[in-house]
Protein backbone atom coordinates (compact mmCIF):
# COMPACT_ATOMS: atom_id res chain seq x y z
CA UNK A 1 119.47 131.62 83.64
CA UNK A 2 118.80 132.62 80.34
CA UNK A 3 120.66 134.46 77.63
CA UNK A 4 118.99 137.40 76.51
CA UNK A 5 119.47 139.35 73.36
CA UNK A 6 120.69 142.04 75.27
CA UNK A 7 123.39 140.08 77.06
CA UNK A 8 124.59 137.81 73.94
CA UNK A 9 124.48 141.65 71.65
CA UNK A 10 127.73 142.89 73.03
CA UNK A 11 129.56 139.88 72.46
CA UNK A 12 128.45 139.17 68.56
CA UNK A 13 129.12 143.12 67.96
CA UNK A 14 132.73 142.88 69.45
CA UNK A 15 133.46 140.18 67.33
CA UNK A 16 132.03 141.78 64.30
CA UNK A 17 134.12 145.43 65.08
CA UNK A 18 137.07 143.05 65.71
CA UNK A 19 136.93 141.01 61.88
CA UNK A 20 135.60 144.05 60.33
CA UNK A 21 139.07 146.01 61.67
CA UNK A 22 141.46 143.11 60.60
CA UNK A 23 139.42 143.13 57.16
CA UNK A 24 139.68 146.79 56.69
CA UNK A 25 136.25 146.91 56.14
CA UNK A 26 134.97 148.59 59.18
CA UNK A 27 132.76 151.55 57.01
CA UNK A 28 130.99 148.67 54.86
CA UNK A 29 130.17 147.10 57.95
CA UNK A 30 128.36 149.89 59.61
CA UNK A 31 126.99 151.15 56.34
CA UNK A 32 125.53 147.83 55.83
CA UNK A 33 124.36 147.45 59.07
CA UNK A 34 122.24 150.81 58.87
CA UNK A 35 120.88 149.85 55.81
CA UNK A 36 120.00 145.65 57.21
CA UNK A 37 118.10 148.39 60.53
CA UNK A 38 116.50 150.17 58.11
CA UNK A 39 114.78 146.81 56.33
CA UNK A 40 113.92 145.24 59.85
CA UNK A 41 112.30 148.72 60.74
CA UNK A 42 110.54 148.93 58.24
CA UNK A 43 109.61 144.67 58.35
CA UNK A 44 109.63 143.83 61.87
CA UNK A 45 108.26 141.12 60.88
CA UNK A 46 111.39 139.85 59.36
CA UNK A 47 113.06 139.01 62.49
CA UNK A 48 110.54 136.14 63.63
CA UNK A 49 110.16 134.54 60.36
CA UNK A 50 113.41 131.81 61.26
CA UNK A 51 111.94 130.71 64.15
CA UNK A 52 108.51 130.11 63.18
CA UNK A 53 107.59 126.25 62.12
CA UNK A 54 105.10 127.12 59.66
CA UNK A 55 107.34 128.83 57.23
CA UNK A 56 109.21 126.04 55.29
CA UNK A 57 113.12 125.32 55.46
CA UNK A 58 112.99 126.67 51.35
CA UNK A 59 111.12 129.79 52.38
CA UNK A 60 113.29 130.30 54.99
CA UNK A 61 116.60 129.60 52.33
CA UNK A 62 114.98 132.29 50.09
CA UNK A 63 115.00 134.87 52.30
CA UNK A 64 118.55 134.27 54.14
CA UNK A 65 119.75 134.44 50.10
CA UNK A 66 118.03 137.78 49.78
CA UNK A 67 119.47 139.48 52.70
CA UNK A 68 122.77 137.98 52.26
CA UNK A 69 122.98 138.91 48.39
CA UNK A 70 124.55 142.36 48.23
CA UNK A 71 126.25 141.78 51.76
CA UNK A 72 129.69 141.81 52.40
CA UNK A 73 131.10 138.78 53.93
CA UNK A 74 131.36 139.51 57.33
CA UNK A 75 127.89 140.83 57.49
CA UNK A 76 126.14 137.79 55.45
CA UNK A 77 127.92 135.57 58.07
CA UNK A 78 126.82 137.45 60.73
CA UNK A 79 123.13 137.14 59.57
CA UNK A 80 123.86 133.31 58.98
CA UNK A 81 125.53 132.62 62.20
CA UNK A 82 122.43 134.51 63.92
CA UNK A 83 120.35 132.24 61.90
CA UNK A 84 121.93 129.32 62.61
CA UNK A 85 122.58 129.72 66.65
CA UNK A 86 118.50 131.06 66.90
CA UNK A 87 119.58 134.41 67.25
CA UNK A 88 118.31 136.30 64.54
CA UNK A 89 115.74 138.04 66.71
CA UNK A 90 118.86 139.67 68.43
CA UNK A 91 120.43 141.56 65.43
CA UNK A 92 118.60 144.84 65.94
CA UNK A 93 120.39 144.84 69.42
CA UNK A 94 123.47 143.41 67.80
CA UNK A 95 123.30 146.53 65.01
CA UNK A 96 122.56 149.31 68.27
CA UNK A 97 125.96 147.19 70.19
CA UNK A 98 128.00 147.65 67.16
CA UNK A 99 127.11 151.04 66.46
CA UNK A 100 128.04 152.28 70.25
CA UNK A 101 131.51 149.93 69.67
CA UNK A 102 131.77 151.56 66.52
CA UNK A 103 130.92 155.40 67.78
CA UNK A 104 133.22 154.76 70.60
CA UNK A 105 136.15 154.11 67.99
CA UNK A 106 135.65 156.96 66.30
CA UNK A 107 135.35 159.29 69.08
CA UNK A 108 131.74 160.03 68.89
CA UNK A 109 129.06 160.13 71.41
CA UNK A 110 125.17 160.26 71.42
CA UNK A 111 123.54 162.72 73.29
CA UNK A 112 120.24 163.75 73.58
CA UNK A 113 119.38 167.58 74.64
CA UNK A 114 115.71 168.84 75.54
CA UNK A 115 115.26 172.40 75.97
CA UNK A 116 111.85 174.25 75.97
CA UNK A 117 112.99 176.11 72.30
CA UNK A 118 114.59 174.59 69.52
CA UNK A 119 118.37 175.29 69.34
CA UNK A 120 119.44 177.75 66.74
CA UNK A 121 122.32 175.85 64.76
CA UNK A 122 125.07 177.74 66.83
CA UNK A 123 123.95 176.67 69.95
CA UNK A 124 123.73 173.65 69.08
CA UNK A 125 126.97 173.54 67.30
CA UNK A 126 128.01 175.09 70.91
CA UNK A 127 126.52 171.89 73.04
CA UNK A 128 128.15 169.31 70.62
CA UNK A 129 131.85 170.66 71.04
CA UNK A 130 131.22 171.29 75.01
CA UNK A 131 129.28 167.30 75.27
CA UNK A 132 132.37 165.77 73.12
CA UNK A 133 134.91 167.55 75.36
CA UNK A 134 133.01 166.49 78.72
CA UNK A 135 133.24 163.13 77.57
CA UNK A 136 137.17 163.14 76.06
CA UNK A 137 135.46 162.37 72.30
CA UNK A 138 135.85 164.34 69.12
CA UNK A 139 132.02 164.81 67.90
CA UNK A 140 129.01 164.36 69.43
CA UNK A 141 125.79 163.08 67.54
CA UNK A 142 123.04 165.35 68.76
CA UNK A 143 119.54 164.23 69.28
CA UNK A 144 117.68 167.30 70.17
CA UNK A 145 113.95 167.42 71.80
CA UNK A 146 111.69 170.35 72.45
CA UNK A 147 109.79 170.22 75.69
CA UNK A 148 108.17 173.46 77.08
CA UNK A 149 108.44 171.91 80.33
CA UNK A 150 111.78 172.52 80.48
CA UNK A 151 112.54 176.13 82.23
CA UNK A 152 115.38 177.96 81.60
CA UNK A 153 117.87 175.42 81.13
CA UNK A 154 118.94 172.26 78.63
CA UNK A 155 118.70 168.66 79.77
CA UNK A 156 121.30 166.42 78.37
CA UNK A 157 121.21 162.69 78.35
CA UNK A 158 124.95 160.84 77.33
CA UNK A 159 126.05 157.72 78.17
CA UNK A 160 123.48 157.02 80.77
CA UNK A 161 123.91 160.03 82.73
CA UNK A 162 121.13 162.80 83.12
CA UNK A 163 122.84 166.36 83.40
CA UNK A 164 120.72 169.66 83.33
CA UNK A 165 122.38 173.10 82.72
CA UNK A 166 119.87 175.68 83.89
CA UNK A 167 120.35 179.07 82.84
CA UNK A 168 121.66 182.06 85.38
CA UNK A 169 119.29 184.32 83.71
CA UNK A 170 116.34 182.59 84.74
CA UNK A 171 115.20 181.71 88.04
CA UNK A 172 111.46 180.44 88.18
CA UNK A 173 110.81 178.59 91.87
């Protein structure tokens, strides 16, 4: 069987969270992961240039030395392990492991929340205290999404669970 990205992720970003926390460098880490997501969003391309044959060894030098310049330690060997192991393809689902490891430390949980009106800022201040203390975390990152579809009631996705609240005031069938 083989090892997908998605299976090998969790493992590089628990080693990463691990370091990072021993190194008291856990912020720098995620902050320089966001910014390392941002550069392969914007260059997808970026993430197939080590394993393709026609781009030489020097080429391939260059650019590790550029993303690995302003990089902390732990982050530049991350990047050069991935390199090294052909797994540099897998970084934007080692980045996404790391940041649930690193959202789960710090109490915070994704949710996303489609309603058929955009939330005023109350109500959605409102669903982030009542999604945090569903889940036992302290703050809840709120992805909100307006489909009209939705009748009277809020659909909220967290953790892998679907949920919908629907609203006692309105009763379409």
């Amino acid at each position: 069987m083989a090892v997908t990205n998605q299976m090998v992720a969790p493992r590089y970003a628990k080693a990463l969270l691990e370091a990072a926390q021993d190194q008291n460098q856990v912020e720098t880490v995620h902050e320089e992961l966001q910014a390392l997501q941002s550069v392969f969003n914007d260059n997808p391309t970026i993430l197939t240039i080590f394993d393709n044959a026609r781009i030489t060894a020097a080429d391939k030098d260059a650019l590790m030395t550029t993303l690995t310049k302003d990089a902390s330690p732990l982050v530049a060997n991350l990047l050069k392990l991935t390199q090294q192991y052909g797994r540099f393809g897998a970084l934007p689902a080692i980045i996404s492991a790391f940041n649930q490891a690193y959202d789960e430390e710090a109490g915070i949980i994704a949710a996303t929340v489609t309603t058929a009106v955009a939330l005023s800022a109350d109500q959605a201040d409102a669903l982030r205290s009542t999604i945090a203390a569903r889940f036992g975390m302290k703050s809840t990152q709120l992805d909100q999404v307006v489909d009209p579809s939705v009748i009277g009631g809020v659909r909220i996705q967290a953790r892998g669970s679907v949920s919908m609240v629907r609203s006692s005031t309105v009763s379409i069938r």
